[in-house]
C-alpha atoms as a PDB file:
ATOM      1  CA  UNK A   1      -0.678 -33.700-150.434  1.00  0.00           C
ATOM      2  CA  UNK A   2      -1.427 -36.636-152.845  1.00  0.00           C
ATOM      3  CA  UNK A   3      -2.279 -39.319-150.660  1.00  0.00           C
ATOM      4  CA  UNK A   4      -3.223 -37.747-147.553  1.00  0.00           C
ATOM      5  CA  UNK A   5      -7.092 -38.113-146.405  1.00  0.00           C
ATOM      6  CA  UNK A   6      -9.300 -34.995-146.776  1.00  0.00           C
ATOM      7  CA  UNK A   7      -9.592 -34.069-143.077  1.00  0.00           C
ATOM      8  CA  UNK A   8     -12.811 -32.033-143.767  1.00  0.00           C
ATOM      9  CA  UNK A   9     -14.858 -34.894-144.989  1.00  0.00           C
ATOM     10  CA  UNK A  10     -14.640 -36.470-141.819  1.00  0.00           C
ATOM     11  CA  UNK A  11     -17.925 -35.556-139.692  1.00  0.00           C
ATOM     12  CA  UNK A  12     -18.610 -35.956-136.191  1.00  0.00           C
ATOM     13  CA  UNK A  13     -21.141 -38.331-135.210  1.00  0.00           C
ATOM     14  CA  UNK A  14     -22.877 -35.270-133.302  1.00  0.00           C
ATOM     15  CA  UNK A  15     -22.752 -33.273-136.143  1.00  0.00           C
ATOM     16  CA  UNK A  16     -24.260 -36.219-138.334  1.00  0.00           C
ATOM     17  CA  UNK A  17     -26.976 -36.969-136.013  1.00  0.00           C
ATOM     18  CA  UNK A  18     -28.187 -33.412-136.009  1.00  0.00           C
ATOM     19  CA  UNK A  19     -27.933 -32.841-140.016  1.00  0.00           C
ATOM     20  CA  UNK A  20     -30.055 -36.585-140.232  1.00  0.00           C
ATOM     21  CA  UNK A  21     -32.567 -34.801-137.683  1.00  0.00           C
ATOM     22  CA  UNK A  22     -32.940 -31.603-139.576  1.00  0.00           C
ATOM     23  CA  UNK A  23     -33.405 -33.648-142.755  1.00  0.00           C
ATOM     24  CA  UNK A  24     -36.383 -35.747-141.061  1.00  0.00           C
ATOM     25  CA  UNK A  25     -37.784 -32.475-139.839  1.00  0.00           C
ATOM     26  CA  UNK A  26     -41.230 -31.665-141.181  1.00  0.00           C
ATOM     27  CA  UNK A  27     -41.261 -28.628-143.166  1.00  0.00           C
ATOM     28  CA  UNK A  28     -42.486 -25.621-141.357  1.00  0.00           C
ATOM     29  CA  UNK A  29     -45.173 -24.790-143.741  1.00  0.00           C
ATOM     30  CA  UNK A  30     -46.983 -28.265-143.515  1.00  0.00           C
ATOM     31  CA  UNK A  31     -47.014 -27.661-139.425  1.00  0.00           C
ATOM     32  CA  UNK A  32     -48.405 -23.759-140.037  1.00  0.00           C
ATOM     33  CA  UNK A  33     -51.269 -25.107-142.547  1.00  0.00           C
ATOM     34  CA  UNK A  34     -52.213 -28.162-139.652  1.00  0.00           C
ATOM     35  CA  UNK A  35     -55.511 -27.805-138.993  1.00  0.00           C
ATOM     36  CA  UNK A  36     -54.907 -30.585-136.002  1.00  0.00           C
ATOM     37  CA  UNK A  37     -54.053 -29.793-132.607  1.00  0.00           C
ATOM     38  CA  UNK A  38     -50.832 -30.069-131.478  1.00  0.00           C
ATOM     39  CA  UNK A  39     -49.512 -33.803-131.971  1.00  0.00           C
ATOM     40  CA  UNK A  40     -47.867 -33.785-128.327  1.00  0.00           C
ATOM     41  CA  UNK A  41     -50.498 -32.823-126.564  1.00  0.00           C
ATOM     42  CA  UNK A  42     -52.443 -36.144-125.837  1.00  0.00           C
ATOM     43  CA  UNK A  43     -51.113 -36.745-122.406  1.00  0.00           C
ATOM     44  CA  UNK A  44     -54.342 -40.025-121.835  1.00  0.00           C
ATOM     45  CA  UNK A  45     -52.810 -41.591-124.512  1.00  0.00           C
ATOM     46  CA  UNK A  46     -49.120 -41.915-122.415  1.00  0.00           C
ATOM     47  CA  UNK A  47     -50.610 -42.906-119.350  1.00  0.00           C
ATOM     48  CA  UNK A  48     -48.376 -45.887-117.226  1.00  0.00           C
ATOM     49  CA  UNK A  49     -50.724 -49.281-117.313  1.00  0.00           C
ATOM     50  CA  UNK A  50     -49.449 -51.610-115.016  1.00  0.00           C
ATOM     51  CA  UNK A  51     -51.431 -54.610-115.864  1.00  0.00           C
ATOM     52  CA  UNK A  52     -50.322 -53.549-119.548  1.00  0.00           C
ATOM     53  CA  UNK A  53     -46.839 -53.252-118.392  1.00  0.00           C
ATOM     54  CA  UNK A  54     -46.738 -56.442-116.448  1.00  0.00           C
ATOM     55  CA  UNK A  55     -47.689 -58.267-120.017  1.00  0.00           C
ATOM     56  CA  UNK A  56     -45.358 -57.306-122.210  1.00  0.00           C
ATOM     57  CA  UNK A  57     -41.493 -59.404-121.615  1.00  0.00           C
ATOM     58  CA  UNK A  58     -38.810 -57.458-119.966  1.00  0.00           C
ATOM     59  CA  UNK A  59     -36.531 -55.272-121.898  1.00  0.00           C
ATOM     60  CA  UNK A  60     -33.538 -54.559-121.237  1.00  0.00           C
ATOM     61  CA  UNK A  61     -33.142 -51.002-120.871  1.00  0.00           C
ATOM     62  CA  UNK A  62     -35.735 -51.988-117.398  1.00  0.00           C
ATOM     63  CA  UNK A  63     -33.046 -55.219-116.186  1.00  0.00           C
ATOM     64  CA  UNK A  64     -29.779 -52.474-116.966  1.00  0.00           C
ATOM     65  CA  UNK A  65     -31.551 -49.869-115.050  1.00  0.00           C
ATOM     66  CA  UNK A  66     -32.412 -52.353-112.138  1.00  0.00           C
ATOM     67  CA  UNK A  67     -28.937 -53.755-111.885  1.00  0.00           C
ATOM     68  CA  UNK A  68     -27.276 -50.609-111.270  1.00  0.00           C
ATOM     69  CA  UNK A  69     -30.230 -49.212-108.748  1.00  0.00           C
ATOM     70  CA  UNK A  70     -29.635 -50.288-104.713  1.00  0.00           C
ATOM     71  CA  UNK A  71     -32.972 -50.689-103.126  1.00  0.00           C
ATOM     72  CA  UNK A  72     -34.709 -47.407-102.291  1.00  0.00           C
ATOM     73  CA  UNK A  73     -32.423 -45.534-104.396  1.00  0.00           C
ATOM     74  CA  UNK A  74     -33.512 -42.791-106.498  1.00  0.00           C
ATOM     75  CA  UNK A  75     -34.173 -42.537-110.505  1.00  0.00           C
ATOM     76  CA  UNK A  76     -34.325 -39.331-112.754  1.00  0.00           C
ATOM     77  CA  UNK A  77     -36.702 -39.922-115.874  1.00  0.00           C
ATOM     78  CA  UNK A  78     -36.085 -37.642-118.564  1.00  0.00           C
ATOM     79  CA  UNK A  79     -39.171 -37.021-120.987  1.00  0.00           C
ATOM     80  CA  UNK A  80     -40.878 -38.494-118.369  1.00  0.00           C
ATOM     81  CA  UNK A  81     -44.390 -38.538-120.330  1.00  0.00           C
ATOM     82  CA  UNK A  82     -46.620 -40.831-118.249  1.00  0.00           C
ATOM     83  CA  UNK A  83     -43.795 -42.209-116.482  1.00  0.00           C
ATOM     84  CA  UNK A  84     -43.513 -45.940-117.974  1.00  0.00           C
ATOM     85  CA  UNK A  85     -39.689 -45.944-118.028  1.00  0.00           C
ATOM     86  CA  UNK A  86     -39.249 -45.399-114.159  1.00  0.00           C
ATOM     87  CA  UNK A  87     -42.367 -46.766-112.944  1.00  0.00           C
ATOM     88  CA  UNK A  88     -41.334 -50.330-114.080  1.00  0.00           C
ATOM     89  CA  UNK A  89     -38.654 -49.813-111.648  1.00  0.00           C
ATOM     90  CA  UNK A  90     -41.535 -49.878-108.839  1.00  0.00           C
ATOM     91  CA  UNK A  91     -40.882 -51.270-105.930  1.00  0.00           C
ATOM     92  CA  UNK A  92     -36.832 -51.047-105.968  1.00  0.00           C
ATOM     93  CA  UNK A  93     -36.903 -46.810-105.953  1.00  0.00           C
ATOM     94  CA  UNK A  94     -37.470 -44.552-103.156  1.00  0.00           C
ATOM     95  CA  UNK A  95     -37.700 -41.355-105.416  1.00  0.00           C
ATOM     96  CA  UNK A  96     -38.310 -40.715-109.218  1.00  0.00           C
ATOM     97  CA  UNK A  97     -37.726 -37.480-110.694  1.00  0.00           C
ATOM     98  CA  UNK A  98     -39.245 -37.034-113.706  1.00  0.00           C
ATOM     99  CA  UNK A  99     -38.375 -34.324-115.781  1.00  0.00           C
ATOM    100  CA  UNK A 100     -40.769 -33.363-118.849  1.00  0.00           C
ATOM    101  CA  UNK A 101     -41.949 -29.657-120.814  1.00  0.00           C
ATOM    102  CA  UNK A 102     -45.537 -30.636-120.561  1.00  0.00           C
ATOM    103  CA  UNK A 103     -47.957 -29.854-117.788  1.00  0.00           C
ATOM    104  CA  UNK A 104     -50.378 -32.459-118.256  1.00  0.00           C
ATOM    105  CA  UNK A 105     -47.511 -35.578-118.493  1.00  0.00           C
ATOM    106  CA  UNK A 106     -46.297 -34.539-115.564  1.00  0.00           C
ATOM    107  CA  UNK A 107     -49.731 -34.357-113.739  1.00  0.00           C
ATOM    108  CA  UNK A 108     -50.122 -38.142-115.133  1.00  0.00           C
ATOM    109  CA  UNK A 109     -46.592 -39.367-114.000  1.00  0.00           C
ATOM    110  CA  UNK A 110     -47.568 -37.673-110.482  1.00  0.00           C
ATOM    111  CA  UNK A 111     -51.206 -39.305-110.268  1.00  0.00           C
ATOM    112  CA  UNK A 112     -49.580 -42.824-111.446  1.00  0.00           C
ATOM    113  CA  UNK A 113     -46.481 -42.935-109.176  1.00  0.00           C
ATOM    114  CA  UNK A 114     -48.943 -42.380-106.099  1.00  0.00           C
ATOM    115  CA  UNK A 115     -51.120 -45.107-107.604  1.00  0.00           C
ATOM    116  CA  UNK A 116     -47.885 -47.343-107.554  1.00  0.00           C
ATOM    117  CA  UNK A 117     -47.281 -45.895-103.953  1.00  0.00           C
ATOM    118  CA  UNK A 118     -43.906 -44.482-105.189  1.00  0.00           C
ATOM    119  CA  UNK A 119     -42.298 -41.332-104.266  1.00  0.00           C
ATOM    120  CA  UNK A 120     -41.568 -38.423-107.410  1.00  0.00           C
ATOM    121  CA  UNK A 121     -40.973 -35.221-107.999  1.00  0.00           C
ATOM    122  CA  UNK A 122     -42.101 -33.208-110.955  1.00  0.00           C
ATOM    123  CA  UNK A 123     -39.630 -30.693-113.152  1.00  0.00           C
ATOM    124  CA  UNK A 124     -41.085 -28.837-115.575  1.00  0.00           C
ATOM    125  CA  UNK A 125     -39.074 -27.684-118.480  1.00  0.00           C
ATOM    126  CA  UNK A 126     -36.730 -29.382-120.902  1.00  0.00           C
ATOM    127  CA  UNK A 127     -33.426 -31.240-120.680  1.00  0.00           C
ATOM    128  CA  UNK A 128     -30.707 -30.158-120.087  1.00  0.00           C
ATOM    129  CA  UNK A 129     -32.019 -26.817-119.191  1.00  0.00           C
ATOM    130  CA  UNK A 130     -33.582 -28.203-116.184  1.00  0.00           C
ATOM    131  CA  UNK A 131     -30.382 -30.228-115.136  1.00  0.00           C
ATOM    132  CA  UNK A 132     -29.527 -27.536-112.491  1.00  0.00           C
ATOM    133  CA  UNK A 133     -32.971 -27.873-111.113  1.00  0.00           C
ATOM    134  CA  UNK A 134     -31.966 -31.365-110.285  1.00  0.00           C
ATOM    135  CA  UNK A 135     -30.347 -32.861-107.705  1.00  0.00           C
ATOM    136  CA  UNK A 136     -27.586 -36.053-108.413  1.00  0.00           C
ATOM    137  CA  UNK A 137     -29.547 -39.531-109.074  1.00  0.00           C
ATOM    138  CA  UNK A 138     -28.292 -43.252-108.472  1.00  0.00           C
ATOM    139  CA  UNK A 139     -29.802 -44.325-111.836  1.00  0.00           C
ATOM    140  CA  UNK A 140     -30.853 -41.974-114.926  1.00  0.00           C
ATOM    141  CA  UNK A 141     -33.202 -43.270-117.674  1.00  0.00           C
ATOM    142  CA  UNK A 142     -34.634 -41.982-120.735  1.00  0.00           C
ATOM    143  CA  UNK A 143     -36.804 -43.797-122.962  1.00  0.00           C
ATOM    144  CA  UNK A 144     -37.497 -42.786-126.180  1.00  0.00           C
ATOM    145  CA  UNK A 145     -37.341 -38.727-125.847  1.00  0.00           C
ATOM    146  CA  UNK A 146     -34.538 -38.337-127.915  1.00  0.00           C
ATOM    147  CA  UNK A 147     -35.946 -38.265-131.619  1.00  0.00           C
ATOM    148  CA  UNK A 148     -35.885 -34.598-131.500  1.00  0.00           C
ATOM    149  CA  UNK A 149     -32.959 -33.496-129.996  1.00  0.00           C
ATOM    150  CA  UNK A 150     -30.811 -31.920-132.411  1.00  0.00           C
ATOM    151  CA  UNK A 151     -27.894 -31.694-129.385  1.00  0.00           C
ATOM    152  CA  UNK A 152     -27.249 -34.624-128.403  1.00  0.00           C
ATOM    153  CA  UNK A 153     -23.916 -34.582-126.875  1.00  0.00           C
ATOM    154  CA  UNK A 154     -25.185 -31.711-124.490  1.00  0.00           C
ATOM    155  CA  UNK A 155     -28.370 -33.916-123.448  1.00  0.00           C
ATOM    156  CA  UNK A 156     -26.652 -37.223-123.251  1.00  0.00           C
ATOM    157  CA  UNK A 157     -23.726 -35.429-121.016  1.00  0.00           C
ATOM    158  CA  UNK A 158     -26.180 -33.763-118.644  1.00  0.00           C
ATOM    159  CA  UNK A 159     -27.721 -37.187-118.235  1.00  0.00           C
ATOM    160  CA  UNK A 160     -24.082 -38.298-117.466  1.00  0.00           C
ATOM    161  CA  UNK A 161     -23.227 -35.921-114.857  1.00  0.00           C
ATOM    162  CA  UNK A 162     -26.755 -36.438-112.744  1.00  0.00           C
ATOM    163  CA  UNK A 163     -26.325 -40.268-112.348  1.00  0.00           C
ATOM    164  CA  UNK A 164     -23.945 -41.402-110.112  1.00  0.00           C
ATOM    165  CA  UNK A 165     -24.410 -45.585-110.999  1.00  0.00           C
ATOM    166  CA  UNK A 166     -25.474 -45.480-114.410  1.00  0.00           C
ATOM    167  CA  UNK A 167     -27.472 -43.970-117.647  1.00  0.00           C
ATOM    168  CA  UNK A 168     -29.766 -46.089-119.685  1.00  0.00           C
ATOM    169  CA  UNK A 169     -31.394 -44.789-122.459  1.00  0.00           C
ATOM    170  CA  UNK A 170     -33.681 -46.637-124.548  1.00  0.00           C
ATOM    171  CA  UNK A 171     -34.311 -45.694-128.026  1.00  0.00           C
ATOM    172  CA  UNK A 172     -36.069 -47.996-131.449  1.00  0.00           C
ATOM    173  CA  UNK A 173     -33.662 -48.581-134.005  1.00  0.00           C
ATOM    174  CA  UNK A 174     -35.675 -46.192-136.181  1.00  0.00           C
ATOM    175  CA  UNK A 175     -38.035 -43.414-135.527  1.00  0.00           C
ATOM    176  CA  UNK A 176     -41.254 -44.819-134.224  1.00  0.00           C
ATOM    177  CA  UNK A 177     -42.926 -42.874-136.909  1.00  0.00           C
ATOM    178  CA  UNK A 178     -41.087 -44.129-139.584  1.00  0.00           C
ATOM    179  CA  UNK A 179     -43.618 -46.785-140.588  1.00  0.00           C
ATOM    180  CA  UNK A 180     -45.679 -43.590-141.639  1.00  0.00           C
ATOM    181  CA  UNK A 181     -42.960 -42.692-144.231  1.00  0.00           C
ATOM    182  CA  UNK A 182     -44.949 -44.016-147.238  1.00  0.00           C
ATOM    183  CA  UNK A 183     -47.887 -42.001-146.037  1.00  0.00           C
ATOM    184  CA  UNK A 184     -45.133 -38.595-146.577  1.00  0.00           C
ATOM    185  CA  UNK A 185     -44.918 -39.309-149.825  1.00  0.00           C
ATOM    186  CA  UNK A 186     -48.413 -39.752-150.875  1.00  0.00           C
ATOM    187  CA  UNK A 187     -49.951 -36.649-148.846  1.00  0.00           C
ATOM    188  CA  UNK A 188     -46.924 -34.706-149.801  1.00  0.00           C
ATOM    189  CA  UNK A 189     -44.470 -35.924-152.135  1.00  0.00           C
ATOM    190  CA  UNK A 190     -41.903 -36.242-149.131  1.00  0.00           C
ATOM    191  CA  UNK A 191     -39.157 -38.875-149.290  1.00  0.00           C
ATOM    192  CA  UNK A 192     -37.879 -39.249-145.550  1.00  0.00           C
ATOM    193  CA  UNK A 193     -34.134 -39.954-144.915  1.00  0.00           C
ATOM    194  CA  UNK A 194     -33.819 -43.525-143.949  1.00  0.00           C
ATOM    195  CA  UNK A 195     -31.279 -43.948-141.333  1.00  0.00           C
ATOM    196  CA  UNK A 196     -30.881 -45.749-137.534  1.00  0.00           C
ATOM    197  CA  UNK A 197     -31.318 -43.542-134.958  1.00  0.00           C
ATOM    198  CA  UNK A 198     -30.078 -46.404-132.346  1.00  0.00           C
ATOM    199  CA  UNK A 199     -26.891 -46.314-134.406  1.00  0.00           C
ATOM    200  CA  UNK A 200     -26.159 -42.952-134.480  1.00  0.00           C
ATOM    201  CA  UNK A 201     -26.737 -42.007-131.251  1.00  0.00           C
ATOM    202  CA  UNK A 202     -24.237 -45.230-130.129  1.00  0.00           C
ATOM    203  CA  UNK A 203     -21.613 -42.833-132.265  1.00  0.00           C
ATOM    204  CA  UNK A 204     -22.182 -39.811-130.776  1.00  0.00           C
ATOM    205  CA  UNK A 205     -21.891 -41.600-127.196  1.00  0.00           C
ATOM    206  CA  UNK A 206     -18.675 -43.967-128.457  1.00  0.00           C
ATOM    207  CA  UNK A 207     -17.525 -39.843-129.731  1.00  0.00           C
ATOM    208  CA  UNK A 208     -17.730 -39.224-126.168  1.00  0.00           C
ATOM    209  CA  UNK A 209     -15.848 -41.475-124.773  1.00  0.00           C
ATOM    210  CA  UNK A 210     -18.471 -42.513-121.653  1.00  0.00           C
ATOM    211  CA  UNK A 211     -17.865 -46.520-122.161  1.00  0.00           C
ATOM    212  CA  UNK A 212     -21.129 -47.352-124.040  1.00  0.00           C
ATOM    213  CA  UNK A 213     -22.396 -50.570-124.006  1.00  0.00           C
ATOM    214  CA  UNK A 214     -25.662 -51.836-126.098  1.00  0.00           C
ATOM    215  CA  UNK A 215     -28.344 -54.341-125.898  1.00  0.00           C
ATOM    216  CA  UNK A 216     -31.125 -54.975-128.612  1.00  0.00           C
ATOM    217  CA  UNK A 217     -34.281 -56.763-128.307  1.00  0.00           C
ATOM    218  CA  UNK A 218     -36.464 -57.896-131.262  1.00  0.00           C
ATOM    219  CA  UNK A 219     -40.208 -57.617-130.320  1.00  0.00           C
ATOM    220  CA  UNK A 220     -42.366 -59.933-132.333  1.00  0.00           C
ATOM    221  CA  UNK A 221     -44.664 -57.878-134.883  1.00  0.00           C
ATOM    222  CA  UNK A 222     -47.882 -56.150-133.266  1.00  0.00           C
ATOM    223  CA  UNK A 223     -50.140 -54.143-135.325  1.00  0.00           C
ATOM    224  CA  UNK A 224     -52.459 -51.627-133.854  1.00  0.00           C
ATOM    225  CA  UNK A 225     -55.967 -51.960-133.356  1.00  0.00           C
ATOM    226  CA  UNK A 226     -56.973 -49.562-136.483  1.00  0.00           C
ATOM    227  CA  UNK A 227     -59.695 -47.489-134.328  1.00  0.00           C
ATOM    228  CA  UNK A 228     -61.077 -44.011-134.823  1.00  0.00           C
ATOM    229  CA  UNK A 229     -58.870 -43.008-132.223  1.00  0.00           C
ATOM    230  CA  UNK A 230     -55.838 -44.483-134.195  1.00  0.00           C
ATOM    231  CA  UNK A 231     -56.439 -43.244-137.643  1.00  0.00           C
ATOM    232  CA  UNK A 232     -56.565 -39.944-136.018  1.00  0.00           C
ATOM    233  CA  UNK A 233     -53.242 -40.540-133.737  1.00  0.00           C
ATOM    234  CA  UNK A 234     -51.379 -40.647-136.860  1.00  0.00           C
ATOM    235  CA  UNK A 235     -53.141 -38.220-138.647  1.00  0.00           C
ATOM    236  CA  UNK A 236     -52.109 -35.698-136.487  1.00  0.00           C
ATOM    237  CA  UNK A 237     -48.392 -36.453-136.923  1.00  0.00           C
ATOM    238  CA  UNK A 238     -49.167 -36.190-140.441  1.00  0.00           C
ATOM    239  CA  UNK A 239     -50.162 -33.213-139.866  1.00  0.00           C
ATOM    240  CA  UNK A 240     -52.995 -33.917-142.265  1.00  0.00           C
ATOM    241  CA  UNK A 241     -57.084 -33.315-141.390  1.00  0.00           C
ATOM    242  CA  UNK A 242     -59.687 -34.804-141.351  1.00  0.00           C
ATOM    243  CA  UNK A 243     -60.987 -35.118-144.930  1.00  0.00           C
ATOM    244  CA  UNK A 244     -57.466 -37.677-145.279  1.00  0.00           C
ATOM    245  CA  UNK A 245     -58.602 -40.205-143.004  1.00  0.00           C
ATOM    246  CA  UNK A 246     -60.136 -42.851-145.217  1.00  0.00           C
ATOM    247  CA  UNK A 247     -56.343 -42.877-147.253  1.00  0.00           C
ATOM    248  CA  UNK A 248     -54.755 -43.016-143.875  1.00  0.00           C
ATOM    249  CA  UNK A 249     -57.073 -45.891-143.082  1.00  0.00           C
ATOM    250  CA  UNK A 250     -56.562 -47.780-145.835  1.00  0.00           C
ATOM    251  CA  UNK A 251     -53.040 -47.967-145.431  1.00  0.00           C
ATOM    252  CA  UNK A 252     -52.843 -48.439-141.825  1.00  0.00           C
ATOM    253  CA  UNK A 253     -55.300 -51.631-142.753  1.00  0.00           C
ATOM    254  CA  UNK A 254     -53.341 -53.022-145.657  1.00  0.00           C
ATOM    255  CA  UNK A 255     -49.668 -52.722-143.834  1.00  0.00           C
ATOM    256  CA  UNK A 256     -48.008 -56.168-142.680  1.00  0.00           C
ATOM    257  CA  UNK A 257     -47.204 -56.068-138.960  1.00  0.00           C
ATOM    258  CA  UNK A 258     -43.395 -55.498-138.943  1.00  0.00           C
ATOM    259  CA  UNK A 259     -40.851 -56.955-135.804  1.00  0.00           C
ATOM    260  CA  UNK A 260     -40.215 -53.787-133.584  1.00  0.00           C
ATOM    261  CA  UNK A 261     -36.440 -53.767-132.443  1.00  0.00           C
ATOM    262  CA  UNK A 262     -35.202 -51.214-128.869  1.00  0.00           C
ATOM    263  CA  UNK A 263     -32.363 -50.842-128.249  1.00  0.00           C
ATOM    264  CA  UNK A 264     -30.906 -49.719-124.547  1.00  0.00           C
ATOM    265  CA  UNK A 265     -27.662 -48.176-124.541  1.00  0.00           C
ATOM    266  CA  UNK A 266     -26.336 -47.909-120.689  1.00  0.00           C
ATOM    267  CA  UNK A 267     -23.333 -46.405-119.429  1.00  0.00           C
ATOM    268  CA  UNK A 268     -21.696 -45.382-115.861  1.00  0.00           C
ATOM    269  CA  UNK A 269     -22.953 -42.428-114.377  1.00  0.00           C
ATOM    270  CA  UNK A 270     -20.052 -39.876-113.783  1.00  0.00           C
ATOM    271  CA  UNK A 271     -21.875 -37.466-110.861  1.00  0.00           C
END
């Protein structure tokens, strides 16, 4: 009828968030012609400091996750990686659970949480498949394991129905990766979506009703040491060899530090 809105233009934020991911995706024949190792495999390189740690100011995704933990309660970490995100919580938790697909994170997040003298447990596999390997939590966190997660709604409501306090997720307002996005175009004539990935996943958790709240923090700019080490960090998620490196150089060298915003979105738990 004249006047009435066009009901099938409307989009769910889920449905959004998992079109903008398959639009950032790199195309499957760039990853088949890598002659790189796999870009996820560099386990050393996600290994918790503590004295590092203990430098950098307090975000809030750590004070929301703190708040809502009572003293010797217990913390699932999903995408634990070296286990930065729950670890900061150190001395307040009497068990982490950290929950990642890779063997050699997990070894790290085990090796660092005795270090810290913390209890943990290790699941292997992804979320929310492993959610029934998991026992209920006071506090679940996840810090910046969502970029690839094309469904959301299932991951954030498995998170959900583990914590029993709260869920704090912490997430950049755009892909960490995205500073790389002039680097797409020149190695391969890519133009990557632009888009916030803090506020679309705030949609798809508002979509869900769970009560979201946010908090954003503005880190002052920081540019990378530009090592051998680095230049071949990002060539790998590039997906580029070797013979690029002096063009990925160059442009890591000429590039104005930029301010970094997180963002932690929290919620109450519902287990």
């Amino acid at each position: 009828m004249p006047g009435m809105p066009d009901q099938r233009s409307a989009v769910r934020p889920a449905d959004r968030w998992r079109d903008l991911l398959q639009r950032s995706a790199v195309p499957q024949e760039i990853i088949d012609a890598s002659p790189e190792p796999d870009a996820t495999l560099e386990p050393e390189r996600f290994r918790w400091n503590p004295e590092e740690d203990a430098r950098q100011p307090v975000r809030p995704s750590r004070r929301r996750a703190l708040e809502a933990l009572p003293q010797g309660g217990t913390v699932l970490d999903v995408g634990v990686g070296g286990g930065a995100s729950s670890l900061g919580l150190v001395p307040k938790p009497g068990l982490i659970v950290g929950v990642d697909p890779l063997p050699g994170m997990l070894a790290s997040f085990q090796a660092s949480a005795a270090e810290a003298g913390v209890a943990c447990e290790a699941v292997l596999g992804t979320w929310p498949e492993a959610v029934e390997r998991v026992e209920p939590v006071d506090v679940a966190v996840c810090h910046h394991a969502i970029y690839r997660v094309e469904e959301l709604e299932d991951f954030l409501a498995a998170m959900t129905a583990t914590a029993r306090r709260r869920v704090v997720v912490e997430i950049s307002d755009r892909s960490p990766l995205a500073a790389l996005d002039p680097l797409w175009k020149a190695l391969y004539g890519i133009e990557r979506p632009v888009w916030s990935v803090a506020d679309e996943a705030e949609a798809v958790l508002h979509a869900m009703g769970v009560g979201v709240e946010r908090e954003d923090m503005v880190l002052p700019p920081r540019a990378p040491e530009v090592t051998p080490d680095y230049v071949t960090f990002c060539r790998r998620r590039l997906y580029a060899g070797p013979e690029r490196d002096p063009e990925i150089e160059a442009f890591l060298r000429a590039r104005e530090p930029q301010e970094h915003k997180v963002v932690a979105l929290f919620w109450p738990g519902m287990a």
